[in-house]
N, C-alpha and C. Protein backbone atom coordinates (compact mmCIF):
# COMPACT_ATOMS: atom_id res chain seq x y z
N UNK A 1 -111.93 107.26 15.24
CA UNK A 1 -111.90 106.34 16.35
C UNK A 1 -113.32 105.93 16.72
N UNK A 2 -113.44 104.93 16.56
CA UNK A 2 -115.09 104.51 16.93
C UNK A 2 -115.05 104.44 18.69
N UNK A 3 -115.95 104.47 19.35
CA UNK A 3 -116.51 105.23 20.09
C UNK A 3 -117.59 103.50 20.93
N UNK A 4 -117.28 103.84 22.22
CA UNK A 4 -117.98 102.62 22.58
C UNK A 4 -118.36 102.63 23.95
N UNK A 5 -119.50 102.42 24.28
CA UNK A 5 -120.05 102.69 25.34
C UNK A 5 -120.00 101.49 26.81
N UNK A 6 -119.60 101.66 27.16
CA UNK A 6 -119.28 101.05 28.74
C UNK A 6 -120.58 99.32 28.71
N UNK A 7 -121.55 99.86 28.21
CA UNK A 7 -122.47 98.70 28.28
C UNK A 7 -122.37 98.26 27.06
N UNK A 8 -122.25 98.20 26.10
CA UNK A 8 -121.90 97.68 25.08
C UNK A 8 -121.33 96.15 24.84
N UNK A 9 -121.97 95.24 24.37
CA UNK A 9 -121.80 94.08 24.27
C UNK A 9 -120.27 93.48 24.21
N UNK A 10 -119.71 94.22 23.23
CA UNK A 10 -118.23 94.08 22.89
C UNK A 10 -117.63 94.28 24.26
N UNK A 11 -117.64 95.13 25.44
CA UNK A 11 -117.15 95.15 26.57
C UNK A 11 -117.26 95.00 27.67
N UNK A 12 -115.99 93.68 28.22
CA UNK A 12 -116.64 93.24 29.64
C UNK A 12 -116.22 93.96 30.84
N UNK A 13 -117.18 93.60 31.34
CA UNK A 13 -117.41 94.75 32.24
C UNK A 13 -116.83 93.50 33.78
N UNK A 14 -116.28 94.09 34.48
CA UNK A 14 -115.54 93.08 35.67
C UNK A 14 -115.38 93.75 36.91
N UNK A 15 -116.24 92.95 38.04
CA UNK A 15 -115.99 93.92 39.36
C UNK A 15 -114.95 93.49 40.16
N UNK A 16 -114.26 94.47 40.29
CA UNK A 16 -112.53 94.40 41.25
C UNK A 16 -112.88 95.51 42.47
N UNK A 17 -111.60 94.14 43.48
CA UNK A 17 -111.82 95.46 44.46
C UNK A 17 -110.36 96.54 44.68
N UNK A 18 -110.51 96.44 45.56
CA UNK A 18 -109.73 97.85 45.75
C UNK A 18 -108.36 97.34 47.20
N UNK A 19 -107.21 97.56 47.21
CA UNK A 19 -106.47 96.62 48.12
C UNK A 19 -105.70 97.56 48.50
N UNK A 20 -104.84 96.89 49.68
CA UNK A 20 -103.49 97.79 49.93
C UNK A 20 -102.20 97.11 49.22
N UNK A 21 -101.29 97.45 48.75
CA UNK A 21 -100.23 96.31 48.93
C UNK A 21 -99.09 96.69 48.91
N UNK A 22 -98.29 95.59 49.93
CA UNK A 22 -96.92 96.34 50.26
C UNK A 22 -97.42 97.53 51.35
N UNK A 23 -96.27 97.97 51.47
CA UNK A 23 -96.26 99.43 52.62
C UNK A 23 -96.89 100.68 51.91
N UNK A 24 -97.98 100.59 51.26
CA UNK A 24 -98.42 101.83 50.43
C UNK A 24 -99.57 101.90 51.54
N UNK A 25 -99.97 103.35 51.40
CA UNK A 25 -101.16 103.71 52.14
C UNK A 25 -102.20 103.86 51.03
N UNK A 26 -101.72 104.23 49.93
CA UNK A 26 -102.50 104.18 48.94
C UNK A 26 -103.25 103.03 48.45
N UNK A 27 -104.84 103.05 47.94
CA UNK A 27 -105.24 102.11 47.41
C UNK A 27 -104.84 101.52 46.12
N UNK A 28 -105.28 99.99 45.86
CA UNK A 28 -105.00 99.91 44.44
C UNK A 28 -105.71 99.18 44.13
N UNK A 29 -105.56 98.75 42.75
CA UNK A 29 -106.58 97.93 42.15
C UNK A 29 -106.33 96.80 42.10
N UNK A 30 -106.98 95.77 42.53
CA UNK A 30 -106.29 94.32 42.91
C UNK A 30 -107.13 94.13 41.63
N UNK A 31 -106.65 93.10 40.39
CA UNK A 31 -106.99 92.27 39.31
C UNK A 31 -107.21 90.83 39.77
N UNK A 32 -108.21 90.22 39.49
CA UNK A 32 -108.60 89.38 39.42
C UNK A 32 -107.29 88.14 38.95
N UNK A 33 -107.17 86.97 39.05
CA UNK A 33 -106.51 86.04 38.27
C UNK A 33 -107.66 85.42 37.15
N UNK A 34 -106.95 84.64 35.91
CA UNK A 34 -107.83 84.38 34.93
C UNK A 34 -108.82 83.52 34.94
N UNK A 35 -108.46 82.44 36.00
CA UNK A 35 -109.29 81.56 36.68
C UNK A 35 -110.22 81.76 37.32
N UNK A 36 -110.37 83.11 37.84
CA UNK A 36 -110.99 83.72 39.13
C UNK A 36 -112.43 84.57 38.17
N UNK A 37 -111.95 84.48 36.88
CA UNK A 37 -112.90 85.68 36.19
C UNK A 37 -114.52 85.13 36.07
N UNK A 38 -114.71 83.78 36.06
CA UNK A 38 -116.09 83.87 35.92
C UNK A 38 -117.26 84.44 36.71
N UNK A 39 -117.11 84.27 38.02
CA UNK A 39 -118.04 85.20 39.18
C UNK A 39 -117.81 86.23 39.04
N UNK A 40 -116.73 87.01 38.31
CA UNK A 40 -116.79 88.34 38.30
C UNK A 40 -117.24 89.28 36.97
N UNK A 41 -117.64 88.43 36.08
CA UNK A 41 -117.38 88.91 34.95
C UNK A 41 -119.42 89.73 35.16
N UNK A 42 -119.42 91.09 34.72
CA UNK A 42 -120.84 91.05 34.79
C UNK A 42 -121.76 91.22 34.27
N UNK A 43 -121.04 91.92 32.47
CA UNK A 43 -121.40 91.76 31.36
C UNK A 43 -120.44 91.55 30.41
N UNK A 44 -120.88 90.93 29.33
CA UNK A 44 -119.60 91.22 28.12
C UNK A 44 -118.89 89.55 28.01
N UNK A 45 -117.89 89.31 27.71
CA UNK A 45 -117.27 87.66 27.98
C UNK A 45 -115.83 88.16 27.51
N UNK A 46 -115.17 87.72 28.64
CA UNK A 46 -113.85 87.46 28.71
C UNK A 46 -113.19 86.14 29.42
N UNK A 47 -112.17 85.78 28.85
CA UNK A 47 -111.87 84.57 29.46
C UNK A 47 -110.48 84.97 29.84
N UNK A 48 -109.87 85.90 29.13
CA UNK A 48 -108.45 86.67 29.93
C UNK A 48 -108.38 87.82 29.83
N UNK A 49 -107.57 88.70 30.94
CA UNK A 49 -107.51 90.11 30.66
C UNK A 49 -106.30 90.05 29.57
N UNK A 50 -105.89 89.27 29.34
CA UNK A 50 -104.82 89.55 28.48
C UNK A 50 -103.50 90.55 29.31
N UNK A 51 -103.24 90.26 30.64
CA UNK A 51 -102.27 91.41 31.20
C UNK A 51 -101.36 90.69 31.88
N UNK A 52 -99.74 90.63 31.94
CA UNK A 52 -98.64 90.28 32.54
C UNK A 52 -98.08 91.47 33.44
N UNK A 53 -97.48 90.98 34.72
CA UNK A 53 -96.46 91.97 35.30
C UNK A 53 -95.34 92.57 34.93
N UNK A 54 -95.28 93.69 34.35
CA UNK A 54 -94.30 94.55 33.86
C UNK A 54 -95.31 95.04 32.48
N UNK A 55 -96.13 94.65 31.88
CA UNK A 55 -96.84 95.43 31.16
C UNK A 55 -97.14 96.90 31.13
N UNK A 56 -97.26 97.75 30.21
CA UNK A 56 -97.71 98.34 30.89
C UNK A 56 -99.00 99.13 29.73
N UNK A 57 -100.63 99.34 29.88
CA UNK A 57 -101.38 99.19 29.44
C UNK A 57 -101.93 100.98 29.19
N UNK A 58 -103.15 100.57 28.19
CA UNK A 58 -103.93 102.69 28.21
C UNK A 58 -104.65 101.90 29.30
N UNK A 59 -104.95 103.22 30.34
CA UNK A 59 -106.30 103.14 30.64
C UNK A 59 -107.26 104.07 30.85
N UNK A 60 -108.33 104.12 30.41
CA UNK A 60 -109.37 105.52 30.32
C UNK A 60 -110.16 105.49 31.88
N UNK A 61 -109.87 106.67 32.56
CA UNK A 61 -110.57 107.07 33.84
C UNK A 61 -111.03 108.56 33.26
N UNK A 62 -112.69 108.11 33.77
CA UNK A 62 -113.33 109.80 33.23
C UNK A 62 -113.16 110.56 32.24
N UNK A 63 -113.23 109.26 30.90
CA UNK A 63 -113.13 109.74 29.72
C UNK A 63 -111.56 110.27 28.97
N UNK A 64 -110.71 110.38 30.43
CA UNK A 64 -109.26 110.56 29.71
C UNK A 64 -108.53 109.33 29.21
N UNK A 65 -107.08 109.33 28.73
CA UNK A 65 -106.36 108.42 29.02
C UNK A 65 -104.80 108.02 29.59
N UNK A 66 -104.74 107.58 30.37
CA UNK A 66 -103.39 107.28 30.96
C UNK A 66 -102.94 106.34 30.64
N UNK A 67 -101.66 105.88 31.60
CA UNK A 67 -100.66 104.56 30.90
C UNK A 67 -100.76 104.20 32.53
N UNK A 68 -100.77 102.49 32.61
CA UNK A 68 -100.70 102.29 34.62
C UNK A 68 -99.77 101.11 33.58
N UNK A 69 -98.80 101.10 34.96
CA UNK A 69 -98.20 99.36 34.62
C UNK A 69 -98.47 98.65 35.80
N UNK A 70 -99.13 97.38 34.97
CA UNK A 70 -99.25 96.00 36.04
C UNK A 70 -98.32 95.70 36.75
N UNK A 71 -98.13 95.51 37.44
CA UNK A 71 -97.23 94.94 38.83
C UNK A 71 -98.11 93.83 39.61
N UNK A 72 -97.67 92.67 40.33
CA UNK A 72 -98.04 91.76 40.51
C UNK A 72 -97.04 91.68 42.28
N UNK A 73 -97.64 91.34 43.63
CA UNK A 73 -96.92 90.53 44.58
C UNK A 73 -97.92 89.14 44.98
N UNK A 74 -97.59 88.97 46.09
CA UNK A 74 -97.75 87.58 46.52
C UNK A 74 -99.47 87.23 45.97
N UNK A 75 -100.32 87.82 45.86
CA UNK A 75 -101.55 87.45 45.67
C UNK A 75 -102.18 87.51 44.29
N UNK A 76 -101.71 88.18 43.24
CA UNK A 76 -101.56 88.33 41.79
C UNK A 76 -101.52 89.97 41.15
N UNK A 77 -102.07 90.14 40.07
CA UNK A 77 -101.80 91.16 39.22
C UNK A 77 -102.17 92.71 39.59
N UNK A 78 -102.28 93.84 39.70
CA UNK A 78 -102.61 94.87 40.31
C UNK A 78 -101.92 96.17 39.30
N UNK A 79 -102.93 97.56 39.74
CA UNK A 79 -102.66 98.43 39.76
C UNK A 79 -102.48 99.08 41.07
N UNK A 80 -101.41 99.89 40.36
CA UNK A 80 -100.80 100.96 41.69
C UNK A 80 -101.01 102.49 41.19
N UNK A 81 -101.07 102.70 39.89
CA UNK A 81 -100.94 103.88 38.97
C UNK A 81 -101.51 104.06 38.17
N UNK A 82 -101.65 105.01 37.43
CA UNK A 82 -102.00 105.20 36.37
C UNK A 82 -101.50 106.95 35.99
N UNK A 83 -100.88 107.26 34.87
CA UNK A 83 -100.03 108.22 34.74
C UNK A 83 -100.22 108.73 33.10
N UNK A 84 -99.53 110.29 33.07
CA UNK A 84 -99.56 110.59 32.08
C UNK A 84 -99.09 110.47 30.42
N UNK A 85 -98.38 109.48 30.61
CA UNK A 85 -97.77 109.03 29.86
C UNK A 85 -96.62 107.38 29.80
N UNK A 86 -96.14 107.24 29.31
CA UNK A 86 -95.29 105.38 29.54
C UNK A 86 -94.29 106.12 29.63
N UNK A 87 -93.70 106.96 29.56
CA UNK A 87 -92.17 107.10 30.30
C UNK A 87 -92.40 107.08 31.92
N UNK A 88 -93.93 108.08 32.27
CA UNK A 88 -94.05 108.33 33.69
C UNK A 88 -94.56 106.86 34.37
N UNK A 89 -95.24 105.78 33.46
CA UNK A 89 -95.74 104.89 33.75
C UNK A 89 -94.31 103.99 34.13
N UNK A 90 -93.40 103.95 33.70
CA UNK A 90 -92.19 103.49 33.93
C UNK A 90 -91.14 104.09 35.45
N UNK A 91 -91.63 105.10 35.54
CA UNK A 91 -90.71 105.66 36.05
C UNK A 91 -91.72 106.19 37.25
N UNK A 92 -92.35 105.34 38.19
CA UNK A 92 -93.74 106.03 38.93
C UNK A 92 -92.83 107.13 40.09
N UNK A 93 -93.79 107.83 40.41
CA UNK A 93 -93.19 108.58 41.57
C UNK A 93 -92.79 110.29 40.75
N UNK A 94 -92.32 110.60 39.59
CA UNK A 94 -92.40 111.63 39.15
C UNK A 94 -93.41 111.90 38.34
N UNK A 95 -94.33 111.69 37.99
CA UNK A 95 -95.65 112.43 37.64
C UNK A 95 -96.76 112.06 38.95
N UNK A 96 -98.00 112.87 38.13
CA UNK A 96 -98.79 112.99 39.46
C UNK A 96 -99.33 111.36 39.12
N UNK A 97 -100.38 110.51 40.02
CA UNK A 97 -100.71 109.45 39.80
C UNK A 97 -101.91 109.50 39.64
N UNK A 98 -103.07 109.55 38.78
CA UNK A 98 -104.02 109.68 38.20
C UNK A 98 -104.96 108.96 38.95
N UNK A 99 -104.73 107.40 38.80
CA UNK A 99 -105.35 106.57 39.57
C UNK A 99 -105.51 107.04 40.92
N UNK A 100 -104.78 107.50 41.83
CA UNK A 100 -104.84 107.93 43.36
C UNK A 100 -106.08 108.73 43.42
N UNK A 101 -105.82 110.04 42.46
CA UNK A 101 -106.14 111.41 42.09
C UNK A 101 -108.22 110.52 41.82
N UNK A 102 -108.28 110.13 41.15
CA UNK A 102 -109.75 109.63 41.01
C UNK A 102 -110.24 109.00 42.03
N UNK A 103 -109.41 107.93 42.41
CA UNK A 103 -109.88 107.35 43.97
C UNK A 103 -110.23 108.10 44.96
N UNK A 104 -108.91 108.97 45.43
CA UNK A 104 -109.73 110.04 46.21
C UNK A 104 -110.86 111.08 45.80
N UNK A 105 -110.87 111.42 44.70
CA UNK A 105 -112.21 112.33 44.26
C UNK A 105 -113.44 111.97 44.49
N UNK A 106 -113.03 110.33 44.47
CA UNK A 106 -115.00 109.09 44.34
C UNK A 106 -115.03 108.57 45.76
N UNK A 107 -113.78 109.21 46.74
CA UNK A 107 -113.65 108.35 48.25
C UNK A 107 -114.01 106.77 48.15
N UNK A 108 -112.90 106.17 47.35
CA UNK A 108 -112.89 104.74 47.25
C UNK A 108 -111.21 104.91 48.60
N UNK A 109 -111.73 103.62 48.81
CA UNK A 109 -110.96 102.63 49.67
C UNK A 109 -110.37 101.47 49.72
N UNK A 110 -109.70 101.19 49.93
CA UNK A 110 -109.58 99.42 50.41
C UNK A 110 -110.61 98.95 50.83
N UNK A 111 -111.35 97.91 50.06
CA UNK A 111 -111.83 97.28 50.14
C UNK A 111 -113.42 97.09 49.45
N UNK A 112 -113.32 98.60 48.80
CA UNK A 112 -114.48 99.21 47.92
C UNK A 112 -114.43 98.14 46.45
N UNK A 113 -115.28 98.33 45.71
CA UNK A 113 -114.88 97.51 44.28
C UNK A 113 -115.61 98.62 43.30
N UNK A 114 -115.02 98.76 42.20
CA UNK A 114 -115.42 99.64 41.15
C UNK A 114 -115.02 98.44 40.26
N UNK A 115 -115.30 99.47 39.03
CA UNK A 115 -115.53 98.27 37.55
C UNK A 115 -114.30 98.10 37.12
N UNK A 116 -113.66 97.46 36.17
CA UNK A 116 -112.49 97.41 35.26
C UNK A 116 -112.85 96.77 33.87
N UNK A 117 -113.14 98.04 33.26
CA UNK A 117 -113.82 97.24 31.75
C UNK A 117 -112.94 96.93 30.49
N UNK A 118 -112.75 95.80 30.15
CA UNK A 118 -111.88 95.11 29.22
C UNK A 118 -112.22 96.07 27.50
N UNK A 119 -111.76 97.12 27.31
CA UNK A 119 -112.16 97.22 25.93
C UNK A 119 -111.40 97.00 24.89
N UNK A 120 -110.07 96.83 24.99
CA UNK A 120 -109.33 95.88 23.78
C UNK A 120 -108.57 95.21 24.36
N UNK A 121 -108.55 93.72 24.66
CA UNK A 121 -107.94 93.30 25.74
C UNK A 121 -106.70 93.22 25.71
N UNK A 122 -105.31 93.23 25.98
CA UNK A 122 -104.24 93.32 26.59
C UNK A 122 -103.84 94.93 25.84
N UNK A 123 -104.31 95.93 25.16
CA UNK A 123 -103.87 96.83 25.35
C UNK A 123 -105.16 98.48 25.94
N UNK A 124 -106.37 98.08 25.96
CA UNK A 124 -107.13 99.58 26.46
C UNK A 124 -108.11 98.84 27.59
N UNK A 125 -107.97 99.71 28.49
CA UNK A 125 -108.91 99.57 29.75
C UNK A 125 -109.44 100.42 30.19
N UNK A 126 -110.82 100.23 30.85
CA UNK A 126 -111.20 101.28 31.77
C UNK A 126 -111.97 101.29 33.30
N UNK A 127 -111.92 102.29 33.75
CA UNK A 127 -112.13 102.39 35.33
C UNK A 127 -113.18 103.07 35.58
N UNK A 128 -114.16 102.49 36.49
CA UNK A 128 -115.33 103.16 36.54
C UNK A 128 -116.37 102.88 37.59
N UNK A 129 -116.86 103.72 38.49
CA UNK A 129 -117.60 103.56 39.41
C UNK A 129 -118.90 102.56 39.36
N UNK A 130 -119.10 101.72 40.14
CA UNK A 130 -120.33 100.53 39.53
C UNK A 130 -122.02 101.60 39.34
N UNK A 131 -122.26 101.03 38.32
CA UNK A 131 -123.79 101.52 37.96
C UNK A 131 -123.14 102.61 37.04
N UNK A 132 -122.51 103.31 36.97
CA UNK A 132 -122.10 104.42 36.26
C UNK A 132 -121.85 103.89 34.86
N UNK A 133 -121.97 105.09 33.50
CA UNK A 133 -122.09 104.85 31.99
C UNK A 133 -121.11 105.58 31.75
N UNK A 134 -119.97 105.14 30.74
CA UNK A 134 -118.93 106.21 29.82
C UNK A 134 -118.98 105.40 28.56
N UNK A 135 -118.15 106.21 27.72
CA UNK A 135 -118.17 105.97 26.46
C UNK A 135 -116.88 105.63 26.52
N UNK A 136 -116.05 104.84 25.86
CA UNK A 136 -114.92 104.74 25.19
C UNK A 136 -114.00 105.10 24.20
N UNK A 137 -113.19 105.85 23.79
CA UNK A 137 -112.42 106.16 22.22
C UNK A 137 -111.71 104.57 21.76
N UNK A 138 -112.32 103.85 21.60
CA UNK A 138 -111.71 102.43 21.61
C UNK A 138 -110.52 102.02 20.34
N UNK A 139 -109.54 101.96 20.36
CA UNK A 139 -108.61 102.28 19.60
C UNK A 139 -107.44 101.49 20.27
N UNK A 140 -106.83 100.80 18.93
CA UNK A 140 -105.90 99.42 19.07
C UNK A 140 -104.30 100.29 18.91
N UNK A 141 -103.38 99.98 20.04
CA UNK A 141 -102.05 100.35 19.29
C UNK A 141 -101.58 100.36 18.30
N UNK A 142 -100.09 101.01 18.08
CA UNK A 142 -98.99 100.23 16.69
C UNK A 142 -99.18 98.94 17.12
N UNK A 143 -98.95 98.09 15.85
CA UNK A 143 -97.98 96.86 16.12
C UNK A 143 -97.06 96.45 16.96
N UNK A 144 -97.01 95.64 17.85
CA UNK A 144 -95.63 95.16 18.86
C UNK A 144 -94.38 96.31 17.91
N UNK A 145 -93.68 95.61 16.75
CA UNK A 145 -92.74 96.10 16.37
C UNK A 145 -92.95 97.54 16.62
N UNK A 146 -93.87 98.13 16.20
CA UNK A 146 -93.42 99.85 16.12
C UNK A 146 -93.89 100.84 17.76
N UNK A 147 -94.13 99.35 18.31
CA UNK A 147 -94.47 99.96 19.54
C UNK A 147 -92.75 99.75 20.39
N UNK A 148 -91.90 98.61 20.14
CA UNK A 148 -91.05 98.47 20.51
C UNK A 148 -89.56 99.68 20.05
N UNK A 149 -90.25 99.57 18.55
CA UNK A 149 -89.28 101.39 18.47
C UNK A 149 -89.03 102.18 19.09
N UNK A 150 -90.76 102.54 18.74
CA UNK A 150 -91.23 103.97 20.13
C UNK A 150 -90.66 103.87 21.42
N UNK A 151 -91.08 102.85 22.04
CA UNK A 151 -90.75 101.69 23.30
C UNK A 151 -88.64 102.63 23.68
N UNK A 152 -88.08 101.95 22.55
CA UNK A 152 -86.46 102.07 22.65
C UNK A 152 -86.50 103.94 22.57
N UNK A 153 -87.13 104.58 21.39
CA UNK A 153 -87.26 105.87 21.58
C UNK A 153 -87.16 106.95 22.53
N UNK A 154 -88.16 106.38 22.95
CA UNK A 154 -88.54 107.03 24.25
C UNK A 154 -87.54 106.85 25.31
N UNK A 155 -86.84 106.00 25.51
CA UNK A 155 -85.59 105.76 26.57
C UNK A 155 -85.99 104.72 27.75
């Protein structure tokens, strides 16, 4: 697995903030819309995250990796989660939520912004405090088809 570092040309690097939405007390990660990306973009070049609502994506926080699914209300695309796996990413509320679990560790808030770095776009992402350096395991899924197997597999 090649290996890729947060500043690294190949990856853009994008500042998001941090929201409430809906009746959650919990923070989340409000995504940008695709239109919206040029002021935010702050290294690297992207012109889409490549991400729909009901997706559901890797994403590396502190060098691990989880599964969050996009969800989208009235203002656009967002995280709420991030979990141990795509059954739990499907099914939120029975595993622990990863994403929460880091937010509170770094005392982010509503209304804070941390990074969201594009490293293979519509399937690996990552999360990361601004000014701060990680490395990446940067690594592309199966194919749609054998992801849709797995996908039915899994239940």
């Amino acid at each position: 697995m090649p290996r890729v570092p947060s500043d690294d040309e190949g990856v853009a690097s994008i500042r998001v903030s941090l929201a409430r939405s809906g009746g959650t007390r919990r923070p989340c990660v409000r995504l940008p819309n695709d239109d919206e990306l040029d002021g935010r973009v702050e290294s690297g070049d992207c012109e889409s995250l490549a991400l729909s609502a009901g997706d559901i994506v890797r994403v590396a926080i502190d060098r691990e990796e989880y599964y969050a699914p996009v969800r989208s209300d009235g203002e656009g695309r967002l995280l709420r989660g991030a979990f141990d796996n795509r059954r739990l990413a499907r099914e939120p509320g029975e595993g622990a939520n990863r994403l929460a679990e880091w937010l509170d560790d770094n005392d982010r808030d509503p209304g804070d912004v941390i990074v969201f770095d594009v490293v293979v776009a519509g399937e690996q992402y990552g999360l990361r405090i601004p000014g701060e350096r990680t490395v990446y395991e940067a690594t592309r899924g199966p194919r749609s088809s054998l992801s849709d197997i797995a996908r039915n597999l899994d239940g």
